[in-house]
N, C-alpha and C. Protein backbone atom coordinates (compact mmCIF):
# COMPACT_ATOMS: atom_id res chain seq x y z
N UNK A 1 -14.87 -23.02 1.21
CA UNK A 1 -14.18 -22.15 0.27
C UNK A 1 -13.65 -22.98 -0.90
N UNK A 2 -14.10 -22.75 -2.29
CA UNK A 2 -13.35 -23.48 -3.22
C UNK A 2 -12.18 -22.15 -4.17
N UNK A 3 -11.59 -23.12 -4.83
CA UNK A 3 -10.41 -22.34 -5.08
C UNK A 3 -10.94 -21.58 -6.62
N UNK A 4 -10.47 -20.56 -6.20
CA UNK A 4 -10.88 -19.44 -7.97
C UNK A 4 -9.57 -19.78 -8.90
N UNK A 5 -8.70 -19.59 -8.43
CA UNK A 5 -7.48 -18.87 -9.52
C UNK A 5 -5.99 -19.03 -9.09
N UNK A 6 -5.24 -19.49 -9.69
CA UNK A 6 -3.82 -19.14 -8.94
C UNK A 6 -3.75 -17.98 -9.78
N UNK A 7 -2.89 -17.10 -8.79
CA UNK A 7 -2.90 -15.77 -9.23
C UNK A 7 -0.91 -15.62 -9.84
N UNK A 8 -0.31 -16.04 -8.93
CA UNK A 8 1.14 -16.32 -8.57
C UNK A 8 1.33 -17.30 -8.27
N UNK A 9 2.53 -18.05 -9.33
CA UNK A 9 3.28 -19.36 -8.72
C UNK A 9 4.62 -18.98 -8.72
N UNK A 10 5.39 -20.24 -8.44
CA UNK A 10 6.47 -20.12 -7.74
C UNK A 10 7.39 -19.01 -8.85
N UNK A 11 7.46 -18.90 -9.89
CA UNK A 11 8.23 -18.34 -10.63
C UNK A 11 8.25 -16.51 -10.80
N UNK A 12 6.55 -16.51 -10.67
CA UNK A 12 5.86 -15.53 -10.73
C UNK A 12 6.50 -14.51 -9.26
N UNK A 13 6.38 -15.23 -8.32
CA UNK A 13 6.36 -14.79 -6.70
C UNK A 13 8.13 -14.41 -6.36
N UNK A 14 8.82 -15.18 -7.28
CA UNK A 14 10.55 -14.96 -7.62
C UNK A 14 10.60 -13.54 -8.30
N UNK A 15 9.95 -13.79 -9.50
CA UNK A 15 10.09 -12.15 -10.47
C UNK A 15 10.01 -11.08 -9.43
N UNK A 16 8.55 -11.40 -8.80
CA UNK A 16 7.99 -9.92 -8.36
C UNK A 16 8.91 -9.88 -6.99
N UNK A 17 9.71 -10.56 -5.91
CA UNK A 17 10.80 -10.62 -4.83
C UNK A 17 11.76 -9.94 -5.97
N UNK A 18 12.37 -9.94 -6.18
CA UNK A 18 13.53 -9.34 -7.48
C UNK A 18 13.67 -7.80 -7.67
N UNK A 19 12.01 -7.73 -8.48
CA UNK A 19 11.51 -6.79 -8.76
C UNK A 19 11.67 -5.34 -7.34
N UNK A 20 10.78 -6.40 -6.28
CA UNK A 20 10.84 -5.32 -5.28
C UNK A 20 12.38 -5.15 -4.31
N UNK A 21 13.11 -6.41 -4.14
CA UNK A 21 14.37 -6.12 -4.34
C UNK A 21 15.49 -4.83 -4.84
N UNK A 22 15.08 -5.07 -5.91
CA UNK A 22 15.89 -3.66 -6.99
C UNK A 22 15.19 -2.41 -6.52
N UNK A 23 13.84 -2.17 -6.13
CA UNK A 23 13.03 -0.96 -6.05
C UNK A 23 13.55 -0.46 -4.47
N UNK A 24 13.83 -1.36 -3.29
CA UNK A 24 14.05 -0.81 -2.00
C UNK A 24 15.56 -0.31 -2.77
N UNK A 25 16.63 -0.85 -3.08
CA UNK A 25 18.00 -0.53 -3.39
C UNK A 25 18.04 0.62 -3.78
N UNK A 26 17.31 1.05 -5.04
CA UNK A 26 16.63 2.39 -6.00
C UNK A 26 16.27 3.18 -4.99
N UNK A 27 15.10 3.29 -4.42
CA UNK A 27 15.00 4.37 -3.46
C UNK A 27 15.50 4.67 -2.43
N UNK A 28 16.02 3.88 -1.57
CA UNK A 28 16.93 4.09 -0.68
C UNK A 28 18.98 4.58 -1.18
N UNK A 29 19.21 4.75 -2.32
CA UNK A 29 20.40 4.91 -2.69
C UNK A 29 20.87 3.64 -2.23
N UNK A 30 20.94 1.91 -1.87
CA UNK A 30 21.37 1.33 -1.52
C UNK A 30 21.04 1.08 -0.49
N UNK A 31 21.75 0.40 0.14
CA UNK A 31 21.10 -0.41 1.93
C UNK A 31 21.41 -0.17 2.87
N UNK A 32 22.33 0.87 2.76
CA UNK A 32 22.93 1.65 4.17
C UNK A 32 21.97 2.07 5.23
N UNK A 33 21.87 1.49 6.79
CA UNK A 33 21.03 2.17 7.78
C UNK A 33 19.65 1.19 7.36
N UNK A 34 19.24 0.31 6.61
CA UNK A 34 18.50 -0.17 5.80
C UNK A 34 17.91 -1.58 7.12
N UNK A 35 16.95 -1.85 7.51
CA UNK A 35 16.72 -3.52 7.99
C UNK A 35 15.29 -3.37 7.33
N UNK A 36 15.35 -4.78 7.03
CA UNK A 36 13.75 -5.37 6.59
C UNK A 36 13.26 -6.01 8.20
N UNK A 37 11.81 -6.25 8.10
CA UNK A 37 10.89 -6.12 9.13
C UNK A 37 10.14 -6.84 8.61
N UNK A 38 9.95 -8.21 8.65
CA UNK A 38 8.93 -8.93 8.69
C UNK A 38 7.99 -9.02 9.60
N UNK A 39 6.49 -9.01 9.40
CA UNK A 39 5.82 -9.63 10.13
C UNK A 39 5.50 -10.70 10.60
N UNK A 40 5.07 -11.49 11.41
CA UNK A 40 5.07 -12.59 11.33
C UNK A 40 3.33 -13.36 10.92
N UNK A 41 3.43 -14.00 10.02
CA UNK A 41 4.30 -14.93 9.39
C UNK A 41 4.79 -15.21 8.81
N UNK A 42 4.19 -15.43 7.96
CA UNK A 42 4.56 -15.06 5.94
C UNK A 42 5.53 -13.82 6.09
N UNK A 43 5.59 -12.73 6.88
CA UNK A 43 6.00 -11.99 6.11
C UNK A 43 7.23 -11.83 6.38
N UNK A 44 7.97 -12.50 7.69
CA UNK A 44 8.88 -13.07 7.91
C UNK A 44 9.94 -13.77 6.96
N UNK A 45 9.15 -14.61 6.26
CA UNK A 45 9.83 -15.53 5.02
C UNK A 45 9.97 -14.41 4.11
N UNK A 46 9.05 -13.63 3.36
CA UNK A 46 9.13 -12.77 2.67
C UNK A 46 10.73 -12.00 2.98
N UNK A 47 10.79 -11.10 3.89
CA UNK A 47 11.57 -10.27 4.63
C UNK A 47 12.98 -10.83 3.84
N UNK A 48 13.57 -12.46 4.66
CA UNK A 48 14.62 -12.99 4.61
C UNK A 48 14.65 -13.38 2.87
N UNK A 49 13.60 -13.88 2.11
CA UNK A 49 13.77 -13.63 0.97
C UNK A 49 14.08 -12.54 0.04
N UNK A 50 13.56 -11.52 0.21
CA UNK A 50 14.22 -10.24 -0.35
C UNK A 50 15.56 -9.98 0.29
N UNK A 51 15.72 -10.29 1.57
CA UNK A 51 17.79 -9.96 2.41
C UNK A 51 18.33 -10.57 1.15
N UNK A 52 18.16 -12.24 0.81
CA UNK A 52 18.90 -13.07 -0.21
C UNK A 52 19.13 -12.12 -1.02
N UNK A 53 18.03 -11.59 -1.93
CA UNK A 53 18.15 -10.98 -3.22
C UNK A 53 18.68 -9.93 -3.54
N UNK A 54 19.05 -9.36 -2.23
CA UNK A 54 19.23 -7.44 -1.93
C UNK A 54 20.79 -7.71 -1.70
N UNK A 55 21.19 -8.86 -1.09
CA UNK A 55 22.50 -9.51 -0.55
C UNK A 55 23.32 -10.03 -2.02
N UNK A 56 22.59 -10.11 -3.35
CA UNK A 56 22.97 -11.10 -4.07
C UNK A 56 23.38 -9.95 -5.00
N UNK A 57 22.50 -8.91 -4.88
CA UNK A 57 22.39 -7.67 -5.71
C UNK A 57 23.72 -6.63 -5.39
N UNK A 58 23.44 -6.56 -4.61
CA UNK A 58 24.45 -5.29 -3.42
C UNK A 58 25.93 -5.98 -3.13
N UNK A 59 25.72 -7.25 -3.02
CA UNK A 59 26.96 -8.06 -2.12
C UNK A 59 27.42 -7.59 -0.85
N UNK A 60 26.49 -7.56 -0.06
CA UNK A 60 26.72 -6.76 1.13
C UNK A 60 25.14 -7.53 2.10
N UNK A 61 25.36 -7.61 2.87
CA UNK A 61 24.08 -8.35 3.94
C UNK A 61 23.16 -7.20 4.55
N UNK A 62 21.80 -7.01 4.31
CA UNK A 62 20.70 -6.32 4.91
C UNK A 62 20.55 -6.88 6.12
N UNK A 63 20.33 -6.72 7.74
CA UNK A 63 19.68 -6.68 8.47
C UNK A 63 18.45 -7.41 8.40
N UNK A 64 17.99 -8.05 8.92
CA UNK A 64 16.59 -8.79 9.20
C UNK A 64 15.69 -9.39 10.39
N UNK A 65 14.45 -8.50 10.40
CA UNK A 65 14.23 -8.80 12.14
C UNK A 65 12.96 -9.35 11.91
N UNK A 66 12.10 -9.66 13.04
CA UNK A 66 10.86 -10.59 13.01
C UNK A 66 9.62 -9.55 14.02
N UNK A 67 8.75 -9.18 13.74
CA UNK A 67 7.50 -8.44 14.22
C UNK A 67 6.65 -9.31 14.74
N UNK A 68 6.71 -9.42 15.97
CA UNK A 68 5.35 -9.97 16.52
C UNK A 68 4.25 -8.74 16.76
N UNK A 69 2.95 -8.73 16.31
CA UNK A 69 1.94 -7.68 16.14
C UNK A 69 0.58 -8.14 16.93
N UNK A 70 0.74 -9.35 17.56
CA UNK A 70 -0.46 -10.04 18.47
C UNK A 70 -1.05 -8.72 19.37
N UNK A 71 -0.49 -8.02 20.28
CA UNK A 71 -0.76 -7.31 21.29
C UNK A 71 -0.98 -6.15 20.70
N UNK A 72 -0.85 -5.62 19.79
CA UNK A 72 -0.99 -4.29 18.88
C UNK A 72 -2.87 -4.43 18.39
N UNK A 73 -2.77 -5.46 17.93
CA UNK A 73 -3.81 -5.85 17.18
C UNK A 73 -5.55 -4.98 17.63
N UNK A 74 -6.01 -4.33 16.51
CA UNK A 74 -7.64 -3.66 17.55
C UNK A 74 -8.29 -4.83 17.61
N UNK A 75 -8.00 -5.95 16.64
CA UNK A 75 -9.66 -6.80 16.87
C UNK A 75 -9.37 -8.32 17.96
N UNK A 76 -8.10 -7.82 18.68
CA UNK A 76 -7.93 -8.86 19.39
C UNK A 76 -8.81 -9.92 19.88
N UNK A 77 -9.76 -9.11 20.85
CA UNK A 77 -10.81 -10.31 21.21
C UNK A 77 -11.45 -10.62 20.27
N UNK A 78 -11.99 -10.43 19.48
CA UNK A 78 -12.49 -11.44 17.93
C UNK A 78 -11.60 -12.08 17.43
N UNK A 79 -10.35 -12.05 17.15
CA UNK A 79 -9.73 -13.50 16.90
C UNK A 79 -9.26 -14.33 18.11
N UNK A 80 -9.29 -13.94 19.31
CA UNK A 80 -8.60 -15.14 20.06
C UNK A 80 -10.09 -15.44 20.67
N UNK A 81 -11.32 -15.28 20.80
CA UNK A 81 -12.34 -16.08 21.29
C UNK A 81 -11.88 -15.89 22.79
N UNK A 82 -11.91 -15.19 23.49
CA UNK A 82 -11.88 -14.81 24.72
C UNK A 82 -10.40 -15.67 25.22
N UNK A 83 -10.13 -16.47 24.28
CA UNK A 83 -8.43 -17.58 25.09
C UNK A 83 -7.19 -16.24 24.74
N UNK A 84 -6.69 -16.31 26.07
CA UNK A 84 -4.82 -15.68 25.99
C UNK A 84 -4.13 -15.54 24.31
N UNK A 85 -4.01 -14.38 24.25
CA UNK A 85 -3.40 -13.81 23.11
C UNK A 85 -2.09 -15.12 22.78
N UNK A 86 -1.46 -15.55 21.80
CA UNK A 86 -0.14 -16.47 22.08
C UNK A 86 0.76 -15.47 21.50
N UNK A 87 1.34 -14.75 22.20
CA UNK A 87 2.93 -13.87 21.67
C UNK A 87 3.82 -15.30 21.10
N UNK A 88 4.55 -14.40 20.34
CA UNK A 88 5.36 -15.09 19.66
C UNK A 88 6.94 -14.46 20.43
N UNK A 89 6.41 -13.16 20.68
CA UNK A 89 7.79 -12.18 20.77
C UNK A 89 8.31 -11.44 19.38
N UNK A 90 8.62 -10.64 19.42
CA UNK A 90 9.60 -10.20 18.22
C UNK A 90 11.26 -10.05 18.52
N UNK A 91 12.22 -10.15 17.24
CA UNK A 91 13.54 -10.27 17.62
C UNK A 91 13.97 -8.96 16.01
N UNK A 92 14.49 -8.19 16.72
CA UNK A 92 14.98 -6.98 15.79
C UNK A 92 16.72 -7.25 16.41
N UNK A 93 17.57 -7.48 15.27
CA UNK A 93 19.10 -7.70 15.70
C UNK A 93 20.00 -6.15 15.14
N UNK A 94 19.13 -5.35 14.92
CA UNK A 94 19.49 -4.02 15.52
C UNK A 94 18.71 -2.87 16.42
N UNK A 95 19.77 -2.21 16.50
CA UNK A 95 18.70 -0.47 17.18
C UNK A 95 18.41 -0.05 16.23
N UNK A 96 16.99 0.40 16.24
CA UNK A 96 15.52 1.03 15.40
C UNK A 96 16.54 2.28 14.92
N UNK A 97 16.71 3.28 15.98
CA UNK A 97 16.68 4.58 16.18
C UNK A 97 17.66 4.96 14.61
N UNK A 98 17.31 5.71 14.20
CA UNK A 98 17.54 6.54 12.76
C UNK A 98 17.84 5.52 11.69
N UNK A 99 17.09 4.50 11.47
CA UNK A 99 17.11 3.14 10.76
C UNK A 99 16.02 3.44 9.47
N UNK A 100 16.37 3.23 8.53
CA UNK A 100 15.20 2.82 7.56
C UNK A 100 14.53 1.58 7.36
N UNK A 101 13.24 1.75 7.80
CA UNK A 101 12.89 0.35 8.37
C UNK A 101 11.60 -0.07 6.83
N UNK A 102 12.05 -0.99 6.14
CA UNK A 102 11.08 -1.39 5.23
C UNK A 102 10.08 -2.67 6.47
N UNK A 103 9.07 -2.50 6.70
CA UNK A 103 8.07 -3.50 6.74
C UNK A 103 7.54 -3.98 6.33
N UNK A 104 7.61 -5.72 6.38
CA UNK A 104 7.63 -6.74 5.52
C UNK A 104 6.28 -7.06 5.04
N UNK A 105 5.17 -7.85 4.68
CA UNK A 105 3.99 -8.28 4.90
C UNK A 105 3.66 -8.89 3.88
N UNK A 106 2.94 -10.23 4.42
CA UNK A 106 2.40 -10.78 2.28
C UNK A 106 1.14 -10.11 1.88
N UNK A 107 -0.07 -9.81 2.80
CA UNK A 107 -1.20 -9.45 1.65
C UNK A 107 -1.65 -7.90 2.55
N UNK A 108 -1.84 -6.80 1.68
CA UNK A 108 -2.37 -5.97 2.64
C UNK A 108 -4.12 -5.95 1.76
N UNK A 109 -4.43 -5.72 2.71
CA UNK A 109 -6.10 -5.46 2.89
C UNK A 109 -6.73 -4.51 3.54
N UNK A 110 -6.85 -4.55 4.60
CA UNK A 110 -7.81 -3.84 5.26
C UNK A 110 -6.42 -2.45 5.95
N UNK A 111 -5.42 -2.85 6.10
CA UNK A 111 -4.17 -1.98 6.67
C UNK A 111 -4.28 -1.94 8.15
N UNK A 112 -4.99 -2.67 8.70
CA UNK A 112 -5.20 -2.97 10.24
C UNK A 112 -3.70 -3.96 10.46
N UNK A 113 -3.33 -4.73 10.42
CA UNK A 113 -2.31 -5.53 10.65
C UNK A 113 -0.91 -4.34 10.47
N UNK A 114 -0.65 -3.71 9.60
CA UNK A 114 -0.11 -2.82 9.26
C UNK A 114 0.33 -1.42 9.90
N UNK A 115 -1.22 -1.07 10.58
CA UNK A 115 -1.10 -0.26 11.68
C UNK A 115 -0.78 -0.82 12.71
N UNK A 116 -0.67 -1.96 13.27
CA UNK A 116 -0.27 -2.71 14.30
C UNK A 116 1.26 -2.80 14.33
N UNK A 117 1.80 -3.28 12.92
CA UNK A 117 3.30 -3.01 12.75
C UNK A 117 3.43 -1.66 12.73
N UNK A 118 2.95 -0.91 12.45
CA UNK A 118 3.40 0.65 12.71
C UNK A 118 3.45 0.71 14.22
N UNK A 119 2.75 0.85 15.06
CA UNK A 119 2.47 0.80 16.30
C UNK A 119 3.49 0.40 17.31
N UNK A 120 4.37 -1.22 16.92
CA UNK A 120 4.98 -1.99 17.41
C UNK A 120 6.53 -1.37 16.95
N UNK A 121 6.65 -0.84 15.85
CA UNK A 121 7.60 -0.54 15.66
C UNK A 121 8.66 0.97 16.20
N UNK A 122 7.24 1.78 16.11
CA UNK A 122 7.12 2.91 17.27
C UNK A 122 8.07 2.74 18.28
N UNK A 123 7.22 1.65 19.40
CA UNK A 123 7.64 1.13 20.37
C UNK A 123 8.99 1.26 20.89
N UNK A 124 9.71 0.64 19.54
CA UNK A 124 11.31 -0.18 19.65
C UNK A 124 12.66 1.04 19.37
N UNK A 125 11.61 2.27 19.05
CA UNK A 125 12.78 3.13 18.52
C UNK A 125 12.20 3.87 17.64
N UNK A 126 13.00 5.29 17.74
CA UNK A 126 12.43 6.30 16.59
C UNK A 126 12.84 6.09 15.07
N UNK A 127 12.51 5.64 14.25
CA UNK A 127 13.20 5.17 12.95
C UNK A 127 13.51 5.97 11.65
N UNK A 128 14.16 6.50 11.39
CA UNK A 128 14.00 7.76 10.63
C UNK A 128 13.29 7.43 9.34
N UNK A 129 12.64 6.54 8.92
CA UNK A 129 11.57 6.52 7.95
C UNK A 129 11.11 4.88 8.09
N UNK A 130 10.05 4.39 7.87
CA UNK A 130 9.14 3.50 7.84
C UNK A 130 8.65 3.42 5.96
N UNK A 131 8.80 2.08 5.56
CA UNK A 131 8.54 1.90 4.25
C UNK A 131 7.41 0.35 4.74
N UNK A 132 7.02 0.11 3.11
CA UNK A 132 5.84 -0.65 3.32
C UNK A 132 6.30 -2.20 2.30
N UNK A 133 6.28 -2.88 2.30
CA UNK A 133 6.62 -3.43 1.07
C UNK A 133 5.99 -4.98 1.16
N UNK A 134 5.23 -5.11 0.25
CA UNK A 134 3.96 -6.36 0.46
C UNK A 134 3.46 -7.04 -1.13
N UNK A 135 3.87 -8.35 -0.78
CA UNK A 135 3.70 -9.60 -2.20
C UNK A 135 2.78 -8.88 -2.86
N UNK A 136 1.53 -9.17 -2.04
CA UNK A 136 0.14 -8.51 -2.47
C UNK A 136 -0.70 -7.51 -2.40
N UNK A 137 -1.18 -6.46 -3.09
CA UNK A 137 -2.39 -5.31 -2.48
C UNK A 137 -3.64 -5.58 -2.68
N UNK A 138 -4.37 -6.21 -2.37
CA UNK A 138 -5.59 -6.29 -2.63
C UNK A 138 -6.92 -5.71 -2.38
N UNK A 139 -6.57 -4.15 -1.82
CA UNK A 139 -7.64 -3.49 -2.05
C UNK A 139 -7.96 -3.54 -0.93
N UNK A 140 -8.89 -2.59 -0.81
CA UNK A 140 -9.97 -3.07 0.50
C UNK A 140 -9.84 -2.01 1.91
N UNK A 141 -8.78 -0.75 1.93
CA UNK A 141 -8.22 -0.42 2.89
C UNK A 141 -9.38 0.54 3.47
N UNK A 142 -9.10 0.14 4.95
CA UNK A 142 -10.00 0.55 5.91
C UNK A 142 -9.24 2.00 6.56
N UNK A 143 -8.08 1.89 6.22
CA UNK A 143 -7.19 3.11 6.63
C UNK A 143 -6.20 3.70 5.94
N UNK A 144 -5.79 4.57 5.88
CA UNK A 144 -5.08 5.60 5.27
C UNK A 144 -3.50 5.05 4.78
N UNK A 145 -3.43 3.63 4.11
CA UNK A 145 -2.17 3.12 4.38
C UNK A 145 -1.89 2.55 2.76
N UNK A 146 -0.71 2.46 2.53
CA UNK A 146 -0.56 2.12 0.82
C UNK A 146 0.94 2.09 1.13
N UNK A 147 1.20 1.07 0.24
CA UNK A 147 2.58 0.01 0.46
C UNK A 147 3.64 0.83 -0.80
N UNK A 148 4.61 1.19 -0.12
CA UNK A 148 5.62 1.48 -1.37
C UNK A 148 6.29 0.49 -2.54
N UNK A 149 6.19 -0.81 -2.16
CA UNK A 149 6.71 -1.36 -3.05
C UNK A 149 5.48 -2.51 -2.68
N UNK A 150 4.88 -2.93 -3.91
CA UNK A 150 3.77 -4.24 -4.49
C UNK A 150 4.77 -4.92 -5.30
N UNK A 151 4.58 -6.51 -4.95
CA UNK A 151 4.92 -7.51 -5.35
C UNK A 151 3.34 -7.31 -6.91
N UNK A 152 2.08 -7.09 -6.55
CA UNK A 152 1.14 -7.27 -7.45
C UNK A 152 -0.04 -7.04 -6.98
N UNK A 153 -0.12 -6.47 -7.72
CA UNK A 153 -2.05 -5.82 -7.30
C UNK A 153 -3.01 -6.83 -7.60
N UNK A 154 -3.65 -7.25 -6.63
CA UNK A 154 -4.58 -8.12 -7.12
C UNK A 154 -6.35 -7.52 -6.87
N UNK A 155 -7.00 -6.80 -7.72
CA UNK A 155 -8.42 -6.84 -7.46
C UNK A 155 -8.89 -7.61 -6.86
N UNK A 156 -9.65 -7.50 -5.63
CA UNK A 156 -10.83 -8.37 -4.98
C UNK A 156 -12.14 -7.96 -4.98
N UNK A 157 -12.89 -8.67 -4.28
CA UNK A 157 -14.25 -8.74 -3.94
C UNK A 157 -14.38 -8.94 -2.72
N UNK A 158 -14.92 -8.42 -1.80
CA UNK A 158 -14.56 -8.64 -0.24
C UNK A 158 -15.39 -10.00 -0.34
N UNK A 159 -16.07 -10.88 -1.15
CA UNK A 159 -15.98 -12.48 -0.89
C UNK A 159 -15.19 -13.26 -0.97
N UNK A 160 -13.80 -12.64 -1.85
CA UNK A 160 -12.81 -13.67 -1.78
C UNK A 160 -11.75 -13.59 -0.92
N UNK A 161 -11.05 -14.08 -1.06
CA UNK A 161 -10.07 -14.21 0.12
C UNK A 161 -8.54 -14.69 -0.57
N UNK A 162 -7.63 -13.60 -0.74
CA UNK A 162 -6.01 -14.12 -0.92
C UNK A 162 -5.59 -14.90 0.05
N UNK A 163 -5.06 -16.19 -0.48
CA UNK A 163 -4.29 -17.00 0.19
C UNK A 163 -2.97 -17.15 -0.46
N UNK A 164 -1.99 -16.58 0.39
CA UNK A 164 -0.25 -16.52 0.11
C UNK A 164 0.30 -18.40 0.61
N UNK A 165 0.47 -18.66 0.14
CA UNK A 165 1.29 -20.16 0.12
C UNK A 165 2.92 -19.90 0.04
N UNK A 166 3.82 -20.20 1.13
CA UNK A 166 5.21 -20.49 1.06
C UNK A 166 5.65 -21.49 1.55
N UNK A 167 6.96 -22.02 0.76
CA UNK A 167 7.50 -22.85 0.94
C UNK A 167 7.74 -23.16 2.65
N UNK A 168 8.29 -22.12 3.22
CA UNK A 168 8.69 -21.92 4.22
C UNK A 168 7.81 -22.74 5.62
N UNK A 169 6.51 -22.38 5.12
CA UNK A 169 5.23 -22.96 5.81
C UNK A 169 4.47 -23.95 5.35
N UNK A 170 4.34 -23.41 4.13
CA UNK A 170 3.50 -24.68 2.86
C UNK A 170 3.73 -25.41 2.57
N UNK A 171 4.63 -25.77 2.14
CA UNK A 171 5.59 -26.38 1.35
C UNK A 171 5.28 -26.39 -0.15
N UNK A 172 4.69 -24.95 -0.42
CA UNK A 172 4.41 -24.52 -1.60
C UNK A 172 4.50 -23.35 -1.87
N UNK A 173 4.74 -22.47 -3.01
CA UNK A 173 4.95 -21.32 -3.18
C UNK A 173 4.13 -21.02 -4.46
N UNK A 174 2.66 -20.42 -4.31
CA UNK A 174 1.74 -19.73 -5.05
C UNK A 174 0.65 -18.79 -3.91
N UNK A 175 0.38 -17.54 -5.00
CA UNK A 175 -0.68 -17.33 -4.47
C UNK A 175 -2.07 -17.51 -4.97
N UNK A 176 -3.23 -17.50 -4.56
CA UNK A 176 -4.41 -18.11 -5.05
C UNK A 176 -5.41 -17.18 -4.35
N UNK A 177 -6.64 -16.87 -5.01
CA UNK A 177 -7.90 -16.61 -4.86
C UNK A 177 -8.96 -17.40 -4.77
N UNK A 178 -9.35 -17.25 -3.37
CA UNK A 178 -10.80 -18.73 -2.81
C UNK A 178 -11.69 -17.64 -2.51
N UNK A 179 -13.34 -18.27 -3.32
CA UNK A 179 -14.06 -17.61 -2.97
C UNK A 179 -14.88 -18.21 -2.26
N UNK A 180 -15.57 -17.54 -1.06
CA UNK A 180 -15.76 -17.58 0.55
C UNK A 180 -17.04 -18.71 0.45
């Protein structure tokens, strides 16, 4: 895979956290009943990065929990190669039940990962609404799913491939387009 494009760097990936920041506050009347829901991985970092901004905005602390989606997953045996799924676990530091639950995620695509966090979240409690909120959209959806708040639309080509870079993991913060 060689690299096409940075699409988002670090400054860029700040605006659009901000951006979607102000937009959960806006539609929700504020953060009341409110937790973010990261997925894991990236979207984890994501999650706790928008709490900062929503925390900085509001002056008041959002809720923040972690989604493990391994066991949800349809294409399980194609990514683990017949070896044991590795759970991570998930840690939600509230009760679901009549919660507005934004779910976190950096790139949506196909909305399979997505339905998996839908699925998982089910699970934990009845939530009185489910929101979507993701760095990237890049097209491509295999299912009936579309994110309320985009960090940035990025057109693809199902040859390329978004790669989200964070500090958190990377020790870099851009996103980039590699084509396959």
């Amino acid at each position: 895979m060689s690299q096409k494009a940075v699409v988002l760097d670090e400054q860029a990936i700040g605006r659009a956290l901000t951006r979607i920041a102000h937009q959960i506050i806006e539609k929700n009347k504020g953060i009341e009943d409110c937790v973010l829901v990261g997925i894991k991985t990236r979207g984890i970092f994501i999650a706790e990065r928008l709490a900062t901004k929503i925390n900085e905005i509001e002056g008041k602390p959002i809720p923040v929990g972690e989604l493990d989606i391994t066991l949800y997953r349809d294409d399980l045996t194609k990514k683990t190669d017949d070896q044991e799924p590795l759970v991570k676990g998930s840690d939600i530091p509230v009760e679901m039940k009549d919660k507005k639950v934004i779910l976190v995620d950096d790139v949506l695509y196909t909305g399979r990962t997505v339905r998996a966090g839908l699925d998982a979240i089910m699970d934990l409690g009845r939530a009185s609404s489910i929101q979507l909120a993701v760095l990237v959209d890049r097209g491509h959806r295999e299912l009936p799913i579309r994110a309320d708040y985009v960090g940035k639309n990025i057109p693809t080509s199902s040859s390329e491939k978004v790669v989200v870079e964070l500090i958190e993991v990377d020790q870099l913060d851009q996103v980039s387009i590699f084509e396959k």
